[in-house]
N, C-alpha and C. Protein backbone atom coordinates (compact mmCIF):
# COMPACT_ATOMS: atom_id res chain seq x y z
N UNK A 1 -57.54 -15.11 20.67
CA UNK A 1 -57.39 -13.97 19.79
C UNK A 1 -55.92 -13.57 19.68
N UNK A 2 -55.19 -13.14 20.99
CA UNK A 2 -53.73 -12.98 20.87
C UNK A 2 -53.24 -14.53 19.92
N UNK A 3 -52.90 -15.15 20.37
CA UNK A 3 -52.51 -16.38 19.57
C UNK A 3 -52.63 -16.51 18.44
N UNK A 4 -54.23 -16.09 17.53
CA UNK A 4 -54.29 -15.79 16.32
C UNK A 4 -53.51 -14.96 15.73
N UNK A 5 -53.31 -14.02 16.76
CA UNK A 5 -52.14 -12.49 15.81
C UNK A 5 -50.89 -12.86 16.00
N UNK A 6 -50.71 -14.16 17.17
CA UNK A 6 -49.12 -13.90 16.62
C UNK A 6 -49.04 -15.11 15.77
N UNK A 7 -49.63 -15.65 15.08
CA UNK A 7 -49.50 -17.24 14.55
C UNK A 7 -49.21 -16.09 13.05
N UNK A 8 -50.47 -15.09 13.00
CA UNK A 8 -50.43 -14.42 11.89
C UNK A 8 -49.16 -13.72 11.47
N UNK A 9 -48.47 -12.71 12.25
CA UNK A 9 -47.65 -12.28 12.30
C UNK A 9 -46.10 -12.95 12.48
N UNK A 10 -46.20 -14.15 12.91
CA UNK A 10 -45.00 -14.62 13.11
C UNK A 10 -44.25 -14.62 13.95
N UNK A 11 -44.44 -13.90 15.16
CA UNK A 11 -43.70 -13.19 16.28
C UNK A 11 -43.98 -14.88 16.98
N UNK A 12 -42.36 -14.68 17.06
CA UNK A 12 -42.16 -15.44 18.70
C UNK A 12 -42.34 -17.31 18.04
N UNK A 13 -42.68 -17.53 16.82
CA UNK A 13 -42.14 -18.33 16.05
C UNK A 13 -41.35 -19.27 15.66
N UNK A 14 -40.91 -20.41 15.59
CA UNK A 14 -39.32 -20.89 15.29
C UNK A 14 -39.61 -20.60 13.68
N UNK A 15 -38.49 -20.72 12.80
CA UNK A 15 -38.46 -20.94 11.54
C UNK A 15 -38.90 -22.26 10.78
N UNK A 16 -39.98 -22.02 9.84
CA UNK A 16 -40.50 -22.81 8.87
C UNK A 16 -39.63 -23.15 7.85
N UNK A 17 -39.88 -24.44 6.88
CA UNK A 17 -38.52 -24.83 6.12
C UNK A 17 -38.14 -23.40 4.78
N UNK A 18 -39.56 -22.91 5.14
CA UNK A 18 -39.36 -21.75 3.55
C UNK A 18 -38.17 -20.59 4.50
N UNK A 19 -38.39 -20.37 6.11
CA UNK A 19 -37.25 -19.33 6.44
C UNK A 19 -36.11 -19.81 6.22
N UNK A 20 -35.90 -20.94 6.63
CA UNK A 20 -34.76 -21.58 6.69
C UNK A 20 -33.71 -21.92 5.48
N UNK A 21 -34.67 -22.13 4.10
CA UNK A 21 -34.48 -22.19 3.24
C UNK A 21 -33.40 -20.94 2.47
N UNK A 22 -34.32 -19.83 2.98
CA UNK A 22 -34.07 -18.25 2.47
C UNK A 22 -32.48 -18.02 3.52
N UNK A 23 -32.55 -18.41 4.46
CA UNK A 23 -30.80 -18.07 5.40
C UNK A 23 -30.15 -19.08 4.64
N UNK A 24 -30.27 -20.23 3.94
CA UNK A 24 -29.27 -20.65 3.44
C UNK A 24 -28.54 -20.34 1.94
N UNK A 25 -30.07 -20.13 1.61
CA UNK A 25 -29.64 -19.18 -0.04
C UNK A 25 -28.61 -17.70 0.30
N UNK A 26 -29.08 -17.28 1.23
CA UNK A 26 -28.27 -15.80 1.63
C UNK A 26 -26.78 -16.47 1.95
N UNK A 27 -26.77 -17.49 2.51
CA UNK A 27 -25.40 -17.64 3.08
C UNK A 27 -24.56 -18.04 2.55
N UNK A 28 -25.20 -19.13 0.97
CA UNK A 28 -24.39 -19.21 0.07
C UNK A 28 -24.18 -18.36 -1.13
N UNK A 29 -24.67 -17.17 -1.00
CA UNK A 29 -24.85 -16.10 -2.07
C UNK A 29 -23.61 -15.23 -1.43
N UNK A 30 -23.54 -15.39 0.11
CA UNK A 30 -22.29 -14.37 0.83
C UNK A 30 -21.08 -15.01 0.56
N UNK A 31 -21.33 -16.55 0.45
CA UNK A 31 -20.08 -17.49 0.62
C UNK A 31 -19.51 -17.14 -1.36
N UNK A 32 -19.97 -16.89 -2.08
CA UNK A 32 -19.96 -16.82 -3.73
C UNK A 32 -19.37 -15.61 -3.86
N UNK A 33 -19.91 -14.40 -2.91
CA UNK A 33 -18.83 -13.15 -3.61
C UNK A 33 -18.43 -13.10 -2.78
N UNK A 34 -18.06 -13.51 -1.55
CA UNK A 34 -17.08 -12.63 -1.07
C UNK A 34 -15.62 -12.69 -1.22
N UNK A 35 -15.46 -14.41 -1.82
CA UNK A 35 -14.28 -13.87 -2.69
C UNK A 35 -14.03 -12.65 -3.95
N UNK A 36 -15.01 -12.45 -4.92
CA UNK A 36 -14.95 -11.36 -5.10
C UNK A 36 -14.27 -10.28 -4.95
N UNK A 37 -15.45 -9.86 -3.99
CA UNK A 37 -15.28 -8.74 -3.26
C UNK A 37 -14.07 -8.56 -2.49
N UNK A 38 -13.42 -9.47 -2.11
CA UNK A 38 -11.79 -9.34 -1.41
C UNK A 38 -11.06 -9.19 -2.50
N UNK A 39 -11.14 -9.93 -3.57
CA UNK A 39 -10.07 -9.79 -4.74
C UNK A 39 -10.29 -8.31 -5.65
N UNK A 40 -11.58 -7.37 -5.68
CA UNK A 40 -11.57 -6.59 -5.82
C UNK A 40 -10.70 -5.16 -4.71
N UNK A 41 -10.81 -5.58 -3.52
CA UNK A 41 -10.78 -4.70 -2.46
C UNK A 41 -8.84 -4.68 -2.83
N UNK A 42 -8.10 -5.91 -2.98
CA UNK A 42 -6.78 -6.07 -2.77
C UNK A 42 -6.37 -5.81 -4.02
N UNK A 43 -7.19 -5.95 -4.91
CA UNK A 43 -6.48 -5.00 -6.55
C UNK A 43 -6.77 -3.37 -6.61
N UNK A 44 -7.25 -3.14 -6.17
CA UNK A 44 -7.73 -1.51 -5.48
C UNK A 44 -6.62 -0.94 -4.83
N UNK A 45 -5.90 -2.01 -3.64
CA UNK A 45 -5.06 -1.41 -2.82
C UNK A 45 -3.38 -1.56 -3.65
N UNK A 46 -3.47 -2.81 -4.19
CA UNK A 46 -2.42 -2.18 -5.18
C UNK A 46 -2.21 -1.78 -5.71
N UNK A 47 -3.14 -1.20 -6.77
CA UNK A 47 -3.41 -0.50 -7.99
C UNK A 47 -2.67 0.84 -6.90
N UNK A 48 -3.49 1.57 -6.40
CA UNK A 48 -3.44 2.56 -5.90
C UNK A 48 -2.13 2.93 -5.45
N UNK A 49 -1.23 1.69 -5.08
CA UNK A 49 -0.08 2.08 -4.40
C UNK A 49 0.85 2.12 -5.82
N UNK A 50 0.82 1.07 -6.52
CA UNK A 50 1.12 1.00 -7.83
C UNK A 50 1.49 2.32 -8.36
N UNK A 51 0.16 2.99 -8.51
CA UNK A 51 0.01 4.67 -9.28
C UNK A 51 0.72 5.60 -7.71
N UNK A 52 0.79 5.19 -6.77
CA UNK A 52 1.72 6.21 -6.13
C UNK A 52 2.77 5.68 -6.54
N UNK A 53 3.48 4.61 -6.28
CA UNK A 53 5.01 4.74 -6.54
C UNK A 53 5.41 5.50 -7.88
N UNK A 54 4.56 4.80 -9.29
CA UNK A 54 5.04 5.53 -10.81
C UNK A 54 4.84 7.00 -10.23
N UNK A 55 3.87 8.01 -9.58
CA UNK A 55 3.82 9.15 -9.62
C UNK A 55 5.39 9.92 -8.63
N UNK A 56 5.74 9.26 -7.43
CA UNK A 56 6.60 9.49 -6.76
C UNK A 56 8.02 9.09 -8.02
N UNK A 57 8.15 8.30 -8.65
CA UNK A 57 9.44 8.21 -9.54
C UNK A 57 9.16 9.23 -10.63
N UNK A 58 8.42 9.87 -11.30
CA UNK A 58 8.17 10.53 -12.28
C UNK A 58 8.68 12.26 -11.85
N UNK A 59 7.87 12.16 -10.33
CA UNK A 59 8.18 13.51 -10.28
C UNK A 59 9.79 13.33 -9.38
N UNK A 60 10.53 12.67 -9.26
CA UNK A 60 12.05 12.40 -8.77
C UNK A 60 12.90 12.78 -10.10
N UNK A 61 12.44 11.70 -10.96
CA UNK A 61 13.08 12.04 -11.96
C UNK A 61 12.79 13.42 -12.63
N UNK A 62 12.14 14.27 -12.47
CA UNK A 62 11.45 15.50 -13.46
C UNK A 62 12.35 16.26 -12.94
N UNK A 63 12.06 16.76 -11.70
CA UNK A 63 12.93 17.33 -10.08
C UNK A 63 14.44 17.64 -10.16
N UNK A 64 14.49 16.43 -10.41
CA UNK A 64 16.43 15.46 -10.21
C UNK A 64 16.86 16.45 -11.40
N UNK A 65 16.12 15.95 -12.89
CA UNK A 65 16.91 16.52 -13.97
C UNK A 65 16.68 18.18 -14.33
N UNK A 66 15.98 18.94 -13.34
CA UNK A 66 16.05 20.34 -13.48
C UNK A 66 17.21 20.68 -12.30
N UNK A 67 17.31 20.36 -11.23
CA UNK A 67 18.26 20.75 -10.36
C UNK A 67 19.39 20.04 -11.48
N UNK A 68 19.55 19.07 -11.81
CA UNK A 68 20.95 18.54 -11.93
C UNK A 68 21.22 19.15 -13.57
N UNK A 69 20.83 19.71 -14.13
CA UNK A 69 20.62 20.71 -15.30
C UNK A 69 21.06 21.92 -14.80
N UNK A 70 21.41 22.23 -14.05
CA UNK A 70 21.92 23.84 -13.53
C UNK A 70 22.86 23.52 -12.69
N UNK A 71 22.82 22.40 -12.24
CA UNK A 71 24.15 22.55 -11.58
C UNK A 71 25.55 22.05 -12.56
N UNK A 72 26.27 23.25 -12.15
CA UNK A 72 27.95 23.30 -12.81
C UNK A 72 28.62 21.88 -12.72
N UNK A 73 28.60 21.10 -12.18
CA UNK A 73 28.97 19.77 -11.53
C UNK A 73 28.18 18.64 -11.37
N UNK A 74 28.38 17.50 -11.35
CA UNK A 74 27.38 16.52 -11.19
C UNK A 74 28.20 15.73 -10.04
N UNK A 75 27.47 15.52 -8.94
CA UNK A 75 28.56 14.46 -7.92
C UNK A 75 27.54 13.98 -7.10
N UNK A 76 28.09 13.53 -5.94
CA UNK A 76 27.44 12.24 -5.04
C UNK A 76 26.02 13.31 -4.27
N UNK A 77 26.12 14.31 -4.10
CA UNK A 77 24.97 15.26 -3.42
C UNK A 77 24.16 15.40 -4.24
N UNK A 78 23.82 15.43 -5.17
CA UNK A 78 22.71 15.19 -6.61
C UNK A 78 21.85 13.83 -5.67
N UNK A 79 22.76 12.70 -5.58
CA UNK A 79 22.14 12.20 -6.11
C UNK A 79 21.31 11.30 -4.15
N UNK A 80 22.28 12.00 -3.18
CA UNK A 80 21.84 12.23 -1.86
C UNK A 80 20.18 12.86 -2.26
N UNK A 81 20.38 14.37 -3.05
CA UNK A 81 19.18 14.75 -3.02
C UNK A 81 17.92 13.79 -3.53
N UNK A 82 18.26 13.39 -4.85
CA UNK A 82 17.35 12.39 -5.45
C UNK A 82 16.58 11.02 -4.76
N UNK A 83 17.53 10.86 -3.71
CA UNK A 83 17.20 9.33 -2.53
C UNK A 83 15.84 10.31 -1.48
N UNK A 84 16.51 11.21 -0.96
CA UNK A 84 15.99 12.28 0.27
C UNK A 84 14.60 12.99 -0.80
N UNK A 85 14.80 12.70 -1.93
CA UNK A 85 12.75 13.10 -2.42
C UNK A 85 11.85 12.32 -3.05
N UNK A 86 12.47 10.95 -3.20
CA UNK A 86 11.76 9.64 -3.35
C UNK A 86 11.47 9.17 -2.57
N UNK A 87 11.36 9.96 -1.01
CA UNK A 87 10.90 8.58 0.26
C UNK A 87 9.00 8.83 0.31
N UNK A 88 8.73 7.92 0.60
CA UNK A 88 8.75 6.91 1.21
C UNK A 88 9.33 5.54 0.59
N UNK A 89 9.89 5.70 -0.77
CA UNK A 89 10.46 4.74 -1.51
C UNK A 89 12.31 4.77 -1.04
N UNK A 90 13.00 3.80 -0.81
CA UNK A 90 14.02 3.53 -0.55
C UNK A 90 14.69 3.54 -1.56
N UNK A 91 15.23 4.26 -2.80
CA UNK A 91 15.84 4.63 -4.19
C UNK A 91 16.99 4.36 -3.72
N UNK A 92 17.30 4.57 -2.77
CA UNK A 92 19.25 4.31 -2.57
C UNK A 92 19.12 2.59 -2.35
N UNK A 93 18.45 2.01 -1.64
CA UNK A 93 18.29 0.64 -1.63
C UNK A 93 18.26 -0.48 -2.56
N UNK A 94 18.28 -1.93 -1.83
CA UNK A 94 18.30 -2.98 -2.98
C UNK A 94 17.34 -2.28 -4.04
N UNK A 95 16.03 -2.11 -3.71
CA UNK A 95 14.79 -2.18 -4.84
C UNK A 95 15.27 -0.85 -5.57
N UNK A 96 16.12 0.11 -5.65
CA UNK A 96 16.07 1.30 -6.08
C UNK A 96 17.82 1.23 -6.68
N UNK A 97 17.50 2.31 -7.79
CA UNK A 97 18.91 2.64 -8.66
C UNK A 97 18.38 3.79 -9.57
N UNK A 98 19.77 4.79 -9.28
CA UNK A 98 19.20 5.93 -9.55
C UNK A 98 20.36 6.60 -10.68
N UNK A 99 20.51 6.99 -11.77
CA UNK A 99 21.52 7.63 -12.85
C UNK A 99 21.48 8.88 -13.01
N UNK A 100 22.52 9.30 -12.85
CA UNK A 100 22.54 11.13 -13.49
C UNK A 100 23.54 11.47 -14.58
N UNK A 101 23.19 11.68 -15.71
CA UNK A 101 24.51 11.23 -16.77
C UNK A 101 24.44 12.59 -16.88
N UNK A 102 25.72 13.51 -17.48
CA UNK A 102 25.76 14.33 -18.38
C UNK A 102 26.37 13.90 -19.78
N UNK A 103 26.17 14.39 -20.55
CA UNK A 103 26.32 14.53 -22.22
C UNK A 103 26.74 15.74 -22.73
N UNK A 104 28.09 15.74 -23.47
CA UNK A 104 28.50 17.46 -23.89
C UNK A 104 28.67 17.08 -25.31
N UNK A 105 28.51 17.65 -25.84
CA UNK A 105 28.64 18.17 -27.07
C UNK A 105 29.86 18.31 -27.92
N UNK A 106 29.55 17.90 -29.32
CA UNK A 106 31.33 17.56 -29.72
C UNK A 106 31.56 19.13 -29.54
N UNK A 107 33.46 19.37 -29.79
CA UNK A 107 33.81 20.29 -29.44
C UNK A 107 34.44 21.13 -30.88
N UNK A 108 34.80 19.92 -31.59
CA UNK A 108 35.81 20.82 -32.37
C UNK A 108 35.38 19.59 -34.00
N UNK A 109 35.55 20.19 -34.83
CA UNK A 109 35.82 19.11 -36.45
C UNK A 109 36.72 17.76 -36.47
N UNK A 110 37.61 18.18 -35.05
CA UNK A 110 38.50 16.71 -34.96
C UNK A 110 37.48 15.81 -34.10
N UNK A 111 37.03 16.74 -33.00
CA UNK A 111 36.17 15.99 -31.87
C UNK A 111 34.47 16.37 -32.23
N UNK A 112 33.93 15.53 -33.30
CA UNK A 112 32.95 16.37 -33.23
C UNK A 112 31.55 15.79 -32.64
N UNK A 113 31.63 14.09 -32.34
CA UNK A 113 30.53 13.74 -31.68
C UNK A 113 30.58 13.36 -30.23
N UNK A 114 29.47 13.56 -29.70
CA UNK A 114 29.25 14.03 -28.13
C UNK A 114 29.47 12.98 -27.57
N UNK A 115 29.85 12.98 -26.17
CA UNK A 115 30.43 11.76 -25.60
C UNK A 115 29.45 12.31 -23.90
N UNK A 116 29.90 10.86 -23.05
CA UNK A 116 29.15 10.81 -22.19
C UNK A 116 30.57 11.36 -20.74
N UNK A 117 30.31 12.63 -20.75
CA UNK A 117 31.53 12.96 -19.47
C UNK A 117 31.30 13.05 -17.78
N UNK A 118 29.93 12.64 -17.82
CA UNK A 118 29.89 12.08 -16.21
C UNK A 118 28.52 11.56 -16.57
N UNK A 119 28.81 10.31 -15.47
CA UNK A 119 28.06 9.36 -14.72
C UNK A 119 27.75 9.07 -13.32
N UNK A 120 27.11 9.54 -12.93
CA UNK A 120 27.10 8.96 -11.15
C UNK A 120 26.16 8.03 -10.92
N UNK A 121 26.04 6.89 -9.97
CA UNK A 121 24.78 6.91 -9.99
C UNK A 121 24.46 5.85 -8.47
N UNK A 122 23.68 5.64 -7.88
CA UNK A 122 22.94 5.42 -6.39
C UNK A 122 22.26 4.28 -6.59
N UNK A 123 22.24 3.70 -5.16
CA UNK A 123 21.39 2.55 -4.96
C UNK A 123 21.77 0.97 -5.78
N UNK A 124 21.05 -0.09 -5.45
CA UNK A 124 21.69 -1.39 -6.38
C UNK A 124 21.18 -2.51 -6.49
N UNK A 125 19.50 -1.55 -7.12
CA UNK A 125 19.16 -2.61 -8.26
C UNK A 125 19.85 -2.80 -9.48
N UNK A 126 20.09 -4.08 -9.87
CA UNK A 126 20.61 -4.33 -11.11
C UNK A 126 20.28 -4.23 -11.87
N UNK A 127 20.23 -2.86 -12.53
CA UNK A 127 19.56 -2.02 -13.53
C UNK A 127 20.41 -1.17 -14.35
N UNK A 128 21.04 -1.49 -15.39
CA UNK A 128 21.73 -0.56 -16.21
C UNK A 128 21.17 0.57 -16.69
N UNK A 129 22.14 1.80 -16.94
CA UNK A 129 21.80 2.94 -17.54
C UNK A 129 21.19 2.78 -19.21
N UNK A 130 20.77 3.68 -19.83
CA UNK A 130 20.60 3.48 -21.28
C UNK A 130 21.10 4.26 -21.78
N UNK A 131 21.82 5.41 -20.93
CA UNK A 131 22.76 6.13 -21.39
C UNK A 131 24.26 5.74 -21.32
N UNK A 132 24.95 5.15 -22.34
CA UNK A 132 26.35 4.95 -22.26
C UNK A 132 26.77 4.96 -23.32
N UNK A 133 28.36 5.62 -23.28
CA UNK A 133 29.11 5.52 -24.75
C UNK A 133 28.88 4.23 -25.69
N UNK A 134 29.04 3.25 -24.93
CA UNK A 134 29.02 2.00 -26.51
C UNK A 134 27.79 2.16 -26.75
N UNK A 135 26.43 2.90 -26.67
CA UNK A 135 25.37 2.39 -27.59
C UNK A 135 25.05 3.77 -28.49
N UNK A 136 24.10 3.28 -29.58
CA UNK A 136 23.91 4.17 -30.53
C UNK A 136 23.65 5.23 -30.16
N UNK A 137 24.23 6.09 -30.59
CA UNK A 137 23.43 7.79 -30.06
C UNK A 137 23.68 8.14 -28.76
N UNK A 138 24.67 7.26 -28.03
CA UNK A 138 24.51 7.17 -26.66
C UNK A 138 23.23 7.59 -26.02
N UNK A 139 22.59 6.96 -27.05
CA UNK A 139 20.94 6.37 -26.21
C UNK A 139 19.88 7.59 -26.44
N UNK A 140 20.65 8.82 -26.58
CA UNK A 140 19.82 9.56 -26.97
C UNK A 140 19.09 9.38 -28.33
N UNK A 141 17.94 9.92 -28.21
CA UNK A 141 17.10 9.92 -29.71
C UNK A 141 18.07 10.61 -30.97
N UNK A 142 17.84 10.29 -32.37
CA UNK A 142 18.58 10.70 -33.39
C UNK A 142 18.72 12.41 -33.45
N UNK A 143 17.79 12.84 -33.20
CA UNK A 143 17.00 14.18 -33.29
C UNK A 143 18.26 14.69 -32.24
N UNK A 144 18.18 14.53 -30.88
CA UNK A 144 18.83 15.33 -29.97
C UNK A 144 20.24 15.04 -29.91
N UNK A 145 21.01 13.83 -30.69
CA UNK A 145 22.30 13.54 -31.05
C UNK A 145 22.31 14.45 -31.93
N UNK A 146 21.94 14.21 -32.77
CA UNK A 146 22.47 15.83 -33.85
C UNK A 146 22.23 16.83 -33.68
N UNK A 147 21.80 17.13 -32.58
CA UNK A 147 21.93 18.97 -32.49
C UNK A 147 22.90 18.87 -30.97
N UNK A 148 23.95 17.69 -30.79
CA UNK A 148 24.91 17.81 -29.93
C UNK A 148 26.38 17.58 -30.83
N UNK A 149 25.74 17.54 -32.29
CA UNK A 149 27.37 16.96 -33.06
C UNK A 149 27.65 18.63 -33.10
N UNK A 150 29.03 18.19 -33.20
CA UNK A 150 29.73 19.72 -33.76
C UNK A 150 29.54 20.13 -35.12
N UNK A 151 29.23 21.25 -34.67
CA UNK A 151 28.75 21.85 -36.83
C UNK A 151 29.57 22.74 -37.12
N UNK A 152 30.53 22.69 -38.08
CA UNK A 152 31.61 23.15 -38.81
C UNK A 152 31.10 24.65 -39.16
N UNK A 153 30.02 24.87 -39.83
CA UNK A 153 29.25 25.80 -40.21
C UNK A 153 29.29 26.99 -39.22
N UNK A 154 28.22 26.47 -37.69
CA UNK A 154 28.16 27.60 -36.97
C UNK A 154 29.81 27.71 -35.95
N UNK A 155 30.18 26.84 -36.17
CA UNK A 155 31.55 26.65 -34.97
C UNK A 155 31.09 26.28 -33.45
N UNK A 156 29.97 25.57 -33.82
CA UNK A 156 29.45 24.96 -32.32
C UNK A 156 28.24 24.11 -32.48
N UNK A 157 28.03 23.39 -31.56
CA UNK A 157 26.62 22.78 -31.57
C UNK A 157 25.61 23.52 -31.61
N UNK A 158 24.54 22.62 -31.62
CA UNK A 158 23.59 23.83 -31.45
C UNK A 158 22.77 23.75 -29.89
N UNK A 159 23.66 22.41 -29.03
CA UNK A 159 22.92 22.70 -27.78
C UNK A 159 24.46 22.06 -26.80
N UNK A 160 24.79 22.92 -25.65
CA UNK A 160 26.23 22.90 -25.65
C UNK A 160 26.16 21.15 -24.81
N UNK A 161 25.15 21.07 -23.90
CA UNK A 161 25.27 19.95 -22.89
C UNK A 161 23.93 19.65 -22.77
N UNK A 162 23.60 17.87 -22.75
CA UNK A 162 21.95 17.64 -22.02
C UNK A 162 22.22 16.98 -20.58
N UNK A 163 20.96 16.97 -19.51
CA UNK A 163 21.96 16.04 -18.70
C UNK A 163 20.46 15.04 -18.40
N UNK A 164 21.04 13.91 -18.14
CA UNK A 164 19.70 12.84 -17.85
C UNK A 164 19.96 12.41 -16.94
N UNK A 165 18.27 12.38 -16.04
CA UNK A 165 18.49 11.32 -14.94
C UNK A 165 17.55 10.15 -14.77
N UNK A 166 17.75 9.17 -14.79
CA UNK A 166 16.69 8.19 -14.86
C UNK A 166 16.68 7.26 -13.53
N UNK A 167 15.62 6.87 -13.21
CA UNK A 167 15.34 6.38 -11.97
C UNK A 167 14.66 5.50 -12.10
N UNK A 168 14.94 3.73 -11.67
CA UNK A 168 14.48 2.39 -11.52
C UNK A 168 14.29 2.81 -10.05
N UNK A 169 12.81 1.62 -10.26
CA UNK A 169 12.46 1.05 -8.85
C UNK A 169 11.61 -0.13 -8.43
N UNK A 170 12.10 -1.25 -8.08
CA UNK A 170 11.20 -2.60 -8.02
C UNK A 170 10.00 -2.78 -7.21
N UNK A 171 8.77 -2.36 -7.91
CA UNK A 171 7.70 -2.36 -7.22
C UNK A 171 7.07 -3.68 -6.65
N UNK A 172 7.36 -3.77 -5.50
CA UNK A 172 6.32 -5.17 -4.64
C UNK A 172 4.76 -4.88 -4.37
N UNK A 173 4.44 -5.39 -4.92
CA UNK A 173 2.81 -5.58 -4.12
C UNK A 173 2.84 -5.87 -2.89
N UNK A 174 1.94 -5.06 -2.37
CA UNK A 174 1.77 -5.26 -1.02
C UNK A 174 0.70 -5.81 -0.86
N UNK A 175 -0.20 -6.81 -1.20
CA UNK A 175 -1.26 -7.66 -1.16
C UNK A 175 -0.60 -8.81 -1.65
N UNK A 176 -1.09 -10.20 -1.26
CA UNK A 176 -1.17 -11.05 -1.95
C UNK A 176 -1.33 -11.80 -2.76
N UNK A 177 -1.92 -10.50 -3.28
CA UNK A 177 -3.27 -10.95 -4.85
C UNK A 177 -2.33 -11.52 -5.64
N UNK A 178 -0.91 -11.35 -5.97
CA UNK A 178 -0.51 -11.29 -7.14
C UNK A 178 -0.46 -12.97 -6.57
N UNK A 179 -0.31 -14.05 -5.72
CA UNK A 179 0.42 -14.74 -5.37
C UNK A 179 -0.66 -16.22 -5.80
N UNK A 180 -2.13 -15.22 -5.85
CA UNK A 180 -2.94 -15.95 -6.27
C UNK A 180 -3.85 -16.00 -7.66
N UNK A 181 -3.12 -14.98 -8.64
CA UNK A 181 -3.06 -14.66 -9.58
C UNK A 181 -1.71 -14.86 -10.33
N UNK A 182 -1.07 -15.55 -11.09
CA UNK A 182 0.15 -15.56 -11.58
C UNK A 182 0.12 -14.44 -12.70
N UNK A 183 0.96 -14.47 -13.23
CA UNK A 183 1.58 -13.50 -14.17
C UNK A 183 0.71 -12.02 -13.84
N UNK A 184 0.18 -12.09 -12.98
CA UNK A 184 -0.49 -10.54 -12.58
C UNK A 184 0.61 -9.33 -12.30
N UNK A 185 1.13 -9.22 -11.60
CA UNK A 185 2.27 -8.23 -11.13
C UNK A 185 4.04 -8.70 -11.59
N UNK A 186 4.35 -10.02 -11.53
CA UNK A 186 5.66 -10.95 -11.62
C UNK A 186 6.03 -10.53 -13.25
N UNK A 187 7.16 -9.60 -13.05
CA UNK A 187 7.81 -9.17 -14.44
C UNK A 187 9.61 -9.52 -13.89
N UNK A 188 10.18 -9.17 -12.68
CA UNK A 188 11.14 -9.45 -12.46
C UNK A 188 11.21 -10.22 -11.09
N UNK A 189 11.09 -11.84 -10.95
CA UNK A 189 11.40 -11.94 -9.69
C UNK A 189 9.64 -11.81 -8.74
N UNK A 190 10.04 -11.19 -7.36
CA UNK A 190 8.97 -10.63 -7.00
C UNK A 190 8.03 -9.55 -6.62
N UNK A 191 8.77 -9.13 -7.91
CA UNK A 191 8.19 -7.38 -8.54
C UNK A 191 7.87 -6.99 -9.89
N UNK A 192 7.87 -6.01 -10.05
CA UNK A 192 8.04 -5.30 -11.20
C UNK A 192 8.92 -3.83 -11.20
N UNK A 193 9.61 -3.99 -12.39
CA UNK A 193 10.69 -2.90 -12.20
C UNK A 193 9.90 -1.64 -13.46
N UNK A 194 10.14 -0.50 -12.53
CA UNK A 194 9.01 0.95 -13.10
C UNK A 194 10.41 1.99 -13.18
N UNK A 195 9.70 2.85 -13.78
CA UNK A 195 11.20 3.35 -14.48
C UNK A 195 11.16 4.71 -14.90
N UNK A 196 11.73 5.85 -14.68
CA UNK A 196 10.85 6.31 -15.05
C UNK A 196 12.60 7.65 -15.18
N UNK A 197 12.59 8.55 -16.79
CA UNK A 197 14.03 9.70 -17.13
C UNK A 197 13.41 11.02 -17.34
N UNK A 198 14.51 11.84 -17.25
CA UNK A 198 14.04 12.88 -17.77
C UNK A 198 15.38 13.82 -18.52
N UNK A 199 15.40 14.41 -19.45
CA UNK A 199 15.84 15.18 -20.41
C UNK A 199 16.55 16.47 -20.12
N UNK A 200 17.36 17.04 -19.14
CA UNK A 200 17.23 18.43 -19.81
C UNK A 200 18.46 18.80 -20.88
């Protein structure tokens, strides 16, 4: 009678070819995603770090160009500050380069379009400014170049100084994914360079 219940039940058993069958389907069903599931888990973790670094440069640069908008001067402590509120990112470093331009306003009918009268700028990625005298508008939009030309009319601009600061930074993945994915993350090298100005 015992013997009948466990023949019935199964207890104490070896595996029949149908169990055996079923652990191998499972094991190749684990062996199928779990790549997957890793390549999901490691685009997750960069993504995520990804959207911290752009959020940490956005608010540097936002930051940078309201302090450096009130201050009378633009010099090397600007831009001390700007390194000292991007960490955990190294902005003064290879992967990091950091600009603080000011822009004044023409002055007079002889001098009347705006020129670029300071530049400082940190760190040394090889990343140029987009603010500089030789380019159009000195880079500013059309709109905010002309309300820095001198206007004969009122005897002044109509906005006396802007000042910009813009902030590069070469984002590495910190997973491997990209290494097994090509053109996934690889825009410069073995990063991507994120970027990120602000106006006042």
């Amino acid at each position: 009678m015992r013997d009948r219940h466990e023949a019935r039940s199964g207890a104490g058993r070896p595996l029949d070819g149908w169990g055996r069958r079923q652990r191998g389907t499972a094991l190749i069903e684990f062996a199928l995603v779990l790549p997957l599931i890793l390549i999901l888990v490691l685009a997750t973790v960069d993504l995520g770090h990804l959207i911290q670094t752009r959020l940490i440069i956005t608010n540097v640069s936002r930051e940078g160009g309201s302090v450096a908008s009130r201050s009378s001067s633009i010099d090397s402590d600007l831009i001390n500050l700007l390194k000292l509120s991007g960490s955990p990112l190294a902005l003064a470093g290879p992967d990091g380069r950091m600009y603080i331009t000011r822009i004044t306003a023409g002055k007079s009918d002889q001098a009347p379009a705006p020129a670029v009268t300071t530049q400082i700028t940190g760190g040394s990625l090889s990343t140029a400014s987009r603010y500089k005298s030789s380019d159009r508008n000195l880079g500013l939009t059309q709109n905010l170049y002309n309300r820095l030309v001198f206007n004969s009319n009122n005897g002044t601009a109509d906005i006396s100084e802007v000042t910009v600061v813009e902030i590069y930074y070469k984002y590495r993945p910190i997973t491997p994914l990209s290494n097994f994915i090509p053109g996934l993350l690889r825009r410069d090298g073995d990063g991507m360079i994120i970027s990120s100005k602000a106006v006042f």
